[in-house]
PDB file of N, CA and C in Angstrom:
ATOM      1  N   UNK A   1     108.890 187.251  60.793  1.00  0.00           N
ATOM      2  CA  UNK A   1     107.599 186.960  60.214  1.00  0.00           C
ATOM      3  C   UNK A   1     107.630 187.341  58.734  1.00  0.00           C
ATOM      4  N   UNK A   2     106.921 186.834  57.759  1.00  0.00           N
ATOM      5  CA  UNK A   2     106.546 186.519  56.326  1.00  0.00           C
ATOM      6  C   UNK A   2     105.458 186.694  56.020  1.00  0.00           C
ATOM      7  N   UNK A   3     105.197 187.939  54.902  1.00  0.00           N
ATOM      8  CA  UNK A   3     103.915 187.811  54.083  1.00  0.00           C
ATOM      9  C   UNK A   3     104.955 188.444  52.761  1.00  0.00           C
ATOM     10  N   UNK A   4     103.820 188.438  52.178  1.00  0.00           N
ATOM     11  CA  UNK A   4     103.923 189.050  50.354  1.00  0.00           C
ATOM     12  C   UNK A   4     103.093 190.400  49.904  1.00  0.00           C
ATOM     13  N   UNK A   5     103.656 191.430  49.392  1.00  0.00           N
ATOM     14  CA  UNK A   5     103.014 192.072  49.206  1.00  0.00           C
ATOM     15  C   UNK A   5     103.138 192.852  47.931  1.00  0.00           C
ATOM     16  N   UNK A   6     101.857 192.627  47.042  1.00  0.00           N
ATOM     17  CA  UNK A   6     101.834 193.302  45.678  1.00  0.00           C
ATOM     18  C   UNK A   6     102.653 194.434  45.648  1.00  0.00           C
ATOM     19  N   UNK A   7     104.195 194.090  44.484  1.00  0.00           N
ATOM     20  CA  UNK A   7     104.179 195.164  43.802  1.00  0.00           C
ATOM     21  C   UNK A   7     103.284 196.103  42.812  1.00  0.00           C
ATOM     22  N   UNK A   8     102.532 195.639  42.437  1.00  0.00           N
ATOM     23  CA  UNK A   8     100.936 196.463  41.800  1.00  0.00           C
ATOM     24  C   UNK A   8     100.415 197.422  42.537  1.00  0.00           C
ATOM     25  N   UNK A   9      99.594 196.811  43.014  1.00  0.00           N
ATOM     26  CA  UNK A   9      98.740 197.366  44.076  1.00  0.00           C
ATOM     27  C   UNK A   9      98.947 197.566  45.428  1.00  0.00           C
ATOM     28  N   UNK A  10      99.853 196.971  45.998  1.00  0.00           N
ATOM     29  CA  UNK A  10     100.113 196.754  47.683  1.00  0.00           C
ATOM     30  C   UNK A  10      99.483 196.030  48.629  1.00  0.00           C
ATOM     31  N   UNK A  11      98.765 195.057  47.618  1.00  0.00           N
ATOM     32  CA  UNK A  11      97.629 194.385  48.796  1.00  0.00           C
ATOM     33  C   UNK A  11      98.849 193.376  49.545  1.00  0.00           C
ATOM     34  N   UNK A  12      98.083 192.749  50.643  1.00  0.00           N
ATOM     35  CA  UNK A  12      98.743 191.856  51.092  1.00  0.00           C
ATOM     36  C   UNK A  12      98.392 190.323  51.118  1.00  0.00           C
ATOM     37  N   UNK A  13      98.734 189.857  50.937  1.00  0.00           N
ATOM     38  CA  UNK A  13      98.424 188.158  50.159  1.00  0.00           C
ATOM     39  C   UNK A  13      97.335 187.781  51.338  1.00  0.00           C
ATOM     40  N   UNK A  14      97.992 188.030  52.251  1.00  0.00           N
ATOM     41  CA  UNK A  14      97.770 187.789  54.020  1.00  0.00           C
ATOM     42  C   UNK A  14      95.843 188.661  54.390  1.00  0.00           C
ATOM     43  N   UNK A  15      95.397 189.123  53.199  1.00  0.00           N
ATOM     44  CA  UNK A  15      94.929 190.325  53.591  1.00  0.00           C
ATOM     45  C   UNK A  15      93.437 189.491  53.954  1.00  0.00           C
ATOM     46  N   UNK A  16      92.942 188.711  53.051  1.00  0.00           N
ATOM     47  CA  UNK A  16      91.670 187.921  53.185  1.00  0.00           C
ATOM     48  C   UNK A  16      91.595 186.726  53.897  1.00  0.00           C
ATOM     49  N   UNK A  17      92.910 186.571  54.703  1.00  0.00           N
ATOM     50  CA  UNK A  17      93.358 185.309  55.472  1.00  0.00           C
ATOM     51  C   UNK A  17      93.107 185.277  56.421  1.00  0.00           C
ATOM     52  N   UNK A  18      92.764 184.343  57.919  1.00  0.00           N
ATOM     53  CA  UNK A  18      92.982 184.249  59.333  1.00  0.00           C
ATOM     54  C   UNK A  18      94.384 184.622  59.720  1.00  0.00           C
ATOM     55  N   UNK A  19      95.111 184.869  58.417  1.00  0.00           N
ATOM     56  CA  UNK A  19      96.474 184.584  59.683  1.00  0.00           C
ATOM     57  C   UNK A  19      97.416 186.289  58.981  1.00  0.00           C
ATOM     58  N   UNK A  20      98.092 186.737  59.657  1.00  0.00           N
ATOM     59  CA  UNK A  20      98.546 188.596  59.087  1.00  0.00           C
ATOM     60  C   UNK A  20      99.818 188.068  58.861  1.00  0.00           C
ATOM     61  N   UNK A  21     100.912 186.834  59.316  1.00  0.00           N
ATOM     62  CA  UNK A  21     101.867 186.893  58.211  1.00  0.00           C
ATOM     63  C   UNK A  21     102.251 185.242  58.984  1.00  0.00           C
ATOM     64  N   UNK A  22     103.397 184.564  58.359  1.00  0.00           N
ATOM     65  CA  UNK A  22     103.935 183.814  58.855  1.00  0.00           C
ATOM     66  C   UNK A  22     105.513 183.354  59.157  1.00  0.00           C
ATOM     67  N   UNK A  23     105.543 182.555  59.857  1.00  0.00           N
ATOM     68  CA  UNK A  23     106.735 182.570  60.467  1.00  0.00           C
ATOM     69  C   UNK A  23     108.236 181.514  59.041  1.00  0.00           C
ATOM     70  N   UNK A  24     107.654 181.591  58.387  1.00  0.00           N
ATOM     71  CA  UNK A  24     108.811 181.223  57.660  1.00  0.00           C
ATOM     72  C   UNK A  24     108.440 181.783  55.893  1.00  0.00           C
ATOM     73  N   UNK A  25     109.148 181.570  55.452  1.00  0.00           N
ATOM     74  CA  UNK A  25     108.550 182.314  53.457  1.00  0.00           C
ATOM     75  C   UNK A  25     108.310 181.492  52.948  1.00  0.00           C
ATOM     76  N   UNK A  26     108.440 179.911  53.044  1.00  0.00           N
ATOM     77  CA  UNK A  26     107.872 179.308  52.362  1.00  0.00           C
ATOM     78  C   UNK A  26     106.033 179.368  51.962  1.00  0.00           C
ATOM     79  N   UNK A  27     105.586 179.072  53.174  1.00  0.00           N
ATOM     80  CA  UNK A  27     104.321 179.468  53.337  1.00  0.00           C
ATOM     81  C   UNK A  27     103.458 180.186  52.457  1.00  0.00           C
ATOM     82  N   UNK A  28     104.052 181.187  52.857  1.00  0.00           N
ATOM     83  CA  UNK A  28     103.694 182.472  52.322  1.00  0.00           C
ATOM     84  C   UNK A  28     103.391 182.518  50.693  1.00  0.00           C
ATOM     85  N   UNK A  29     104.519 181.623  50.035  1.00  0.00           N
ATOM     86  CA  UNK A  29     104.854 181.623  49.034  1.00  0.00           C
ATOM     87  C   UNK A  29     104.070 180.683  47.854  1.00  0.00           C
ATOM     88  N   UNK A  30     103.864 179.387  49.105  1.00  0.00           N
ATOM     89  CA  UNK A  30     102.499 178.645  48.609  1.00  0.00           C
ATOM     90  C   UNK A  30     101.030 179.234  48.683  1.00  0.00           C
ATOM     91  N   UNK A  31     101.279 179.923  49.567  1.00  0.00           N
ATOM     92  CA  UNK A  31      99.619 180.536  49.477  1.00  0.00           C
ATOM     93  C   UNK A  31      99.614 181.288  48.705  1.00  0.00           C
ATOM     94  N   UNK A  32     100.295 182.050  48.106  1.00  0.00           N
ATOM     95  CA  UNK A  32     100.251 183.506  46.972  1.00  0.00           C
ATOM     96  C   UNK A  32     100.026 182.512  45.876  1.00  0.00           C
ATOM     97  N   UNK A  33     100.838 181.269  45.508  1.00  0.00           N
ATOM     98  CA  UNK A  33     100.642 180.122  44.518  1.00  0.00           C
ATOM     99  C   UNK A  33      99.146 180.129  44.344  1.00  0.00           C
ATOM    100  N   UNK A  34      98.708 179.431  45.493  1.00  0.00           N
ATOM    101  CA  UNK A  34      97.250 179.330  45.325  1.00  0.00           C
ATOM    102  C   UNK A  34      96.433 179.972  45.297  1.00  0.00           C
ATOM    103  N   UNK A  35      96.734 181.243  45.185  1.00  0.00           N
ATOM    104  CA  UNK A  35      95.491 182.388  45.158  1.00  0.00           C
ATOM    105  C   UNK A  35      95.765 182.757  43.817  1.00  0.00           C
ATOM    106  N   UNK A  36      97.092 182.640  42.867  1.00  0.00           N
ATOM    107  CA  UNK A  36      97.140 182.882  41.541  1.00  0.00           C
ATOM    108  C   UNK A  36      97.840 183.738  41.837  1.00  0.00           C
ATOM    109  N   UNK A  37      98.716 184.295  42.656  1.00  0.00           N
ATOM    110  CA  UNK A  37      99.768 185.252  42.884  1.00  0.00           C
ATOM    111  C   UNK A  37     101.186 184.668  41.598  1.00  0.00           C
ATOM    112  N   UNK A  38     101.567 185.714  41.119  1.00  0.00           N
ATOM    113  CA  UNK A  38     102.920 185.597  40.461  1.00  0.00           C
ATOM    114  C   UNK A  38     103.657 185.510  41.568  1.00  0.00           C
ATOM    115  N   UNK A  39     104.842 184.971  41.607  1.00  0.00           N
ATOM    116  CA  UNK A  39     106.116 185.444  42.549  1.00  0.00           C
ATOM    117  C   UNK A  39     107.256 184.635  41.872  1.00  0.00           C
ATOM    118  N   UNK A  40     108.294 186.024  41.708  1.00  0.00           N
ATOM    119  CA  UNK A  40     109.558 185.295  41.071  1.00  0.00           C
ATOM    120  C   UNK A  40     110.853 186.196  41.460  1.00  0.00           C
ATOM    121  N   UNK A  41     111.891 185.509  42.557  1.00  0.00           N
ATOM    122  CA  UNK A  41     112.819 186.347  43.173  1.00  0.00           C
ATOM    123  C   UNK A  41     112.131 187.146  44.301  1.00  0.00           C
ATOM    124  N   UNK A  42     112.404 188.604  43.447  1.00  0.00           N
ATOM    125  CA  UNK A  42     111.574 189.798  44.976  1.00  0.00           C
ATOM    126  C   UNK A  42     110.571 190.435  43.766  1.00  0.00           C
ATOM    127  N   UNK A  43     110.087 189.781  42.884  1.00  0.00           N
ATOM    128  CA  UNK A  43     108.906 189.826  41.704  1.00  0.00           C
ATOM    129  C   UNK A  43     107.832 189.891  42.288  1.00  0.00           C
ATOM    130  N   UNK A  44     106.548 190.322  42.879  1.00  0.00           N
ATOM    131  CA  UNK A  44     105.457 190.358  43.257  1.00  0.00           C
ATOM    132  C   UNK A  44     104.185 190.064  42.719  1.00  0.00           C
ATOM    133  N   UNK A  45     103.228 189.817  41.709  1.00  0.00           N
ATOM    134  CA  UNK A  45     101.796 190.946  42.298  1.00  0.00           C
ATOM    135  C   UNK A  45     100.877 189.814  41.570  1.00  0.00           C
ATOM    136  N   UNK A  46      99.656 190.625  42.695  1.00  0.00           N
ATOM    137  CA  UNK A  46      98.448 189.234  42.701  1.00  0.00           C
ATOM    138  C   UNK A  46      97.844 189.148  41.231  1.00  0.00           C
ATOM    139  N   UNK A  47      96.872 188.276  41.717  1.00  0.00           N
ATOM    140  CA  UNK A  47      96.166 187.778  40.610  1.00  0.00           C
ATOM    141  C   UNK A  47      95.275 189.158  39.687  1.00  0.00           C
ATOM    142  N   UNK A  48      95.392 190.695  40.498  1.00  0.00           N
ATOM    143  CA  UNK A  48      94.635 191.802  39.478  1.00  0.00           C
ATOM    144  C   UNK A  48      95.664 192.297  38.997  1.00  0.00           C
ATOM    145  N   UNK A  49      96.721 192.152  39.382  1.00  0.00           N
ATOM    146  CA  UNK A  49      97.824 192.819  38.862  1.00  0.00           C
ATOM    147  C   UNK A  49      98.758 192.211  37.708  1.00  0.00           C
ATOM    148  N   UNK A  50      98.681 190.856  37.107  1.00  0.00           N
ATOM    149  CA  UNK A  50      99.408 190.355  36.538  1.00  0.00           C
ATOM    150  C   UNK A  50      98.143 189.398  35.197  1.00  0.00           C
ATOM    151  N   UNK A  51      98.774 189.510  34.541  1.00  0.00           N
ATOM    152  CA  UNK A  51      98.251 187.938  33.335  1.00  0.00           C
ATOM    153  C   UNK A  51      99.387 187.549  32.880  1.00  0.00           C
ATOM    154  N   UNK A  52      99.555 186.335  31.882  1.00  0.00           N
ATOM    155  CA  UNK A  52     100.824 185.377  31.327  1.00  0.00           C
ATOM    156  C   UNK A  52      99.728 185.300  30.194  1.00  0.00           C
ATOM    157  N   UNK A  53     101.091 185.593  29.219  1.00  0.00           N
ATOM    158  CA  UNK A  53     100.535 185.435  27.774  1.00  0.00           C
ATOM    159  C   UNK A  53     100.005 183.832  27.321  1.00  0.00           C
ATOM    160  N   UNK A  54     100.275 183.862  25.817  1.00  0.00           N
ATOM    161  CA  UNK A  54     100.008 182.714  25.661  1.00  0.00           C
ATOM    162  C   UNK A  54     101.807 181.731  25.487  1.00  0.00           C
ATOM    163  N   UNK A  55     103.087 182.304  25.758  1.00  0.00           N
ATOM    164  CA  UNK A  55     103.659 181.860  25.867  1.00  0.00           C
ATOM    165  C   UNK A  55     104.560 181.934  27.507  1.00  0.00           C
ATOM    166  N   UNK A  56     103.538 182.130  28.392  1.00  0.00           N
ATOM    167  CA  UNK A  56     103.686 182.595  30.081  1.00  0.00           C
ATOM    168  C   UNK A  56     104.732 183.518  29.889  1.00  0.00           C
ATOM    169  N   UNK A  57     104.835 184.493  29.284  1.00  0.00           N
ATOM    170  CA  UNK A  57     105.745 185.569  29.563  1.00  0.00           C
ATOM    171  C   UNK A  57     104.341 186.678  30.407  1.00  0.00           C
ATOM    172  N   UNK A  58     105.100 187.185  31.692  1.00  0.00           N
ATOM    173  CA  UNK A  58     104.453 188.075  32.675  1.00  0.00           C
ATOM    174  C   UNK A  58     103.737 189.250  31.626  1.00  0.00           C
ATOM    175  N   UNK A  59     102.413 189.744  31.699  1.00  0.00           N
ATOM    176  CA  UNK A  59     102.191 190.963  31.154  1.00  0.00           C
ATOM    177  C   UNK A  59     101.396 191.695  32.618  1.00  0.00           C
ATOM    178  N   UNK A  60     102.217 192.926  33.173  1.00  0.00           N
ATOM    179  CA  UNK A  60     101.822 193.427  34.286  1.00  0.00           C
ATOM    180  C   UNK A  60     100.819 194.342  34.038  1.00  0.00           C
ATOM    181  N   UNK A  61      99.482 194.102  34.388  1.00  0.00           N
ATOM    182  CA  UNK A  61      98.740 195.023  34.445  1.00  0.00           C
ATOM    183  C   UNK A  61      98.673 196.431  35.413  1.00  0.00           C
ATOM    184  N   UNK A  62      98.288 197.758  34.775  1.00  0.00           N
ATOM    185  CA  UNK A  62      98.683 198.439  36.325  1.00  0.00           C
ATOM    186  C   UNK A  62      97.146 198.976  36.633  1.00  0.00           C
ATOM    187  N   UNK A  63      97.570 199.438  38.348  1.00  0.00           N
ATOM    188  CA  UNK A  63      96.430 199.701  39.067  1.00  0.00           C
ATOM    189  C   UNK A  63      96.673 200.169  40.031  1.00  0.00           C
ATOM    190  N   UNK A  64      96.084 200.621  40.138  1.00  0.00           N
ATOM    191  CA  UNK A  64      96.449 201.887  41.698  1.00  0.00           C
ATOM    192  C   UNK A  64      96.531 201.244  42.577  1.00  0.00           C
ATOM    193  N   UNK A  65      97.636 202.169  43.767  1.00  0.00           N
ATOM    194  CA  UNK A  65      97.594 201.383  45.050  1.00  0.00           C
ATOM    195  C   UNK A  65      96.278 201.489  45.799  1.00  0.00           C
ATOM    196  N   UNK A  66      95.768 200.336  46.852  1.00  0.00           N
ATOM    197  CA  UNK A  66      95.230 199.994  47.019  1.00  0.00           C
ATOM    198  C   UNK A  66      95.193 201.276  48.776  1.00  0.00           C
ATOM    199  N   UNK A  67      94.195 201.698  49.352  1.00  0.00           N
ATOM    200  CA  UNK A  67      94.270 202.777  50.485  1.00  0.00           C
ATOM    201  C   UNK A  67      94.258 202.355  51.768  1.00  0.00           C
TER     202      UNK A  67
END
């Protein structure tokens, strides 16, 4: 099974979803897409944890893990 989970914060992509992970990474990988998740390699973190400049270079915002 497959989910994603913020290097930032630790949330889990999976977390506001019907479904707690899935059976292959692609998936997974489109849905983090569409929620505005970064992901690059084993690169992580959602949409509070990350912005892209004005030339999309990553600027990681930080923030506590999540409890």
């Amino acid at each position: 099974m497959f989910t994603i989970i913020c290097d930032g914060c630790g949330k889990d992509v999976n977390a506001d979803s019907e479904f707690s992970a899935w059976t292959d990474l692609e998936p997974s990988l489109n849905y983090a897409d569409a929620l505005g998740w970064y992901c690059d390699e084993d690169i992580h973190y959602c949409s509070s944890c990350h912005e892209l400049d004005d030339d999309d270079n990553l600027i990681v915002l930080v923030n506590k893990p999540i409890s």
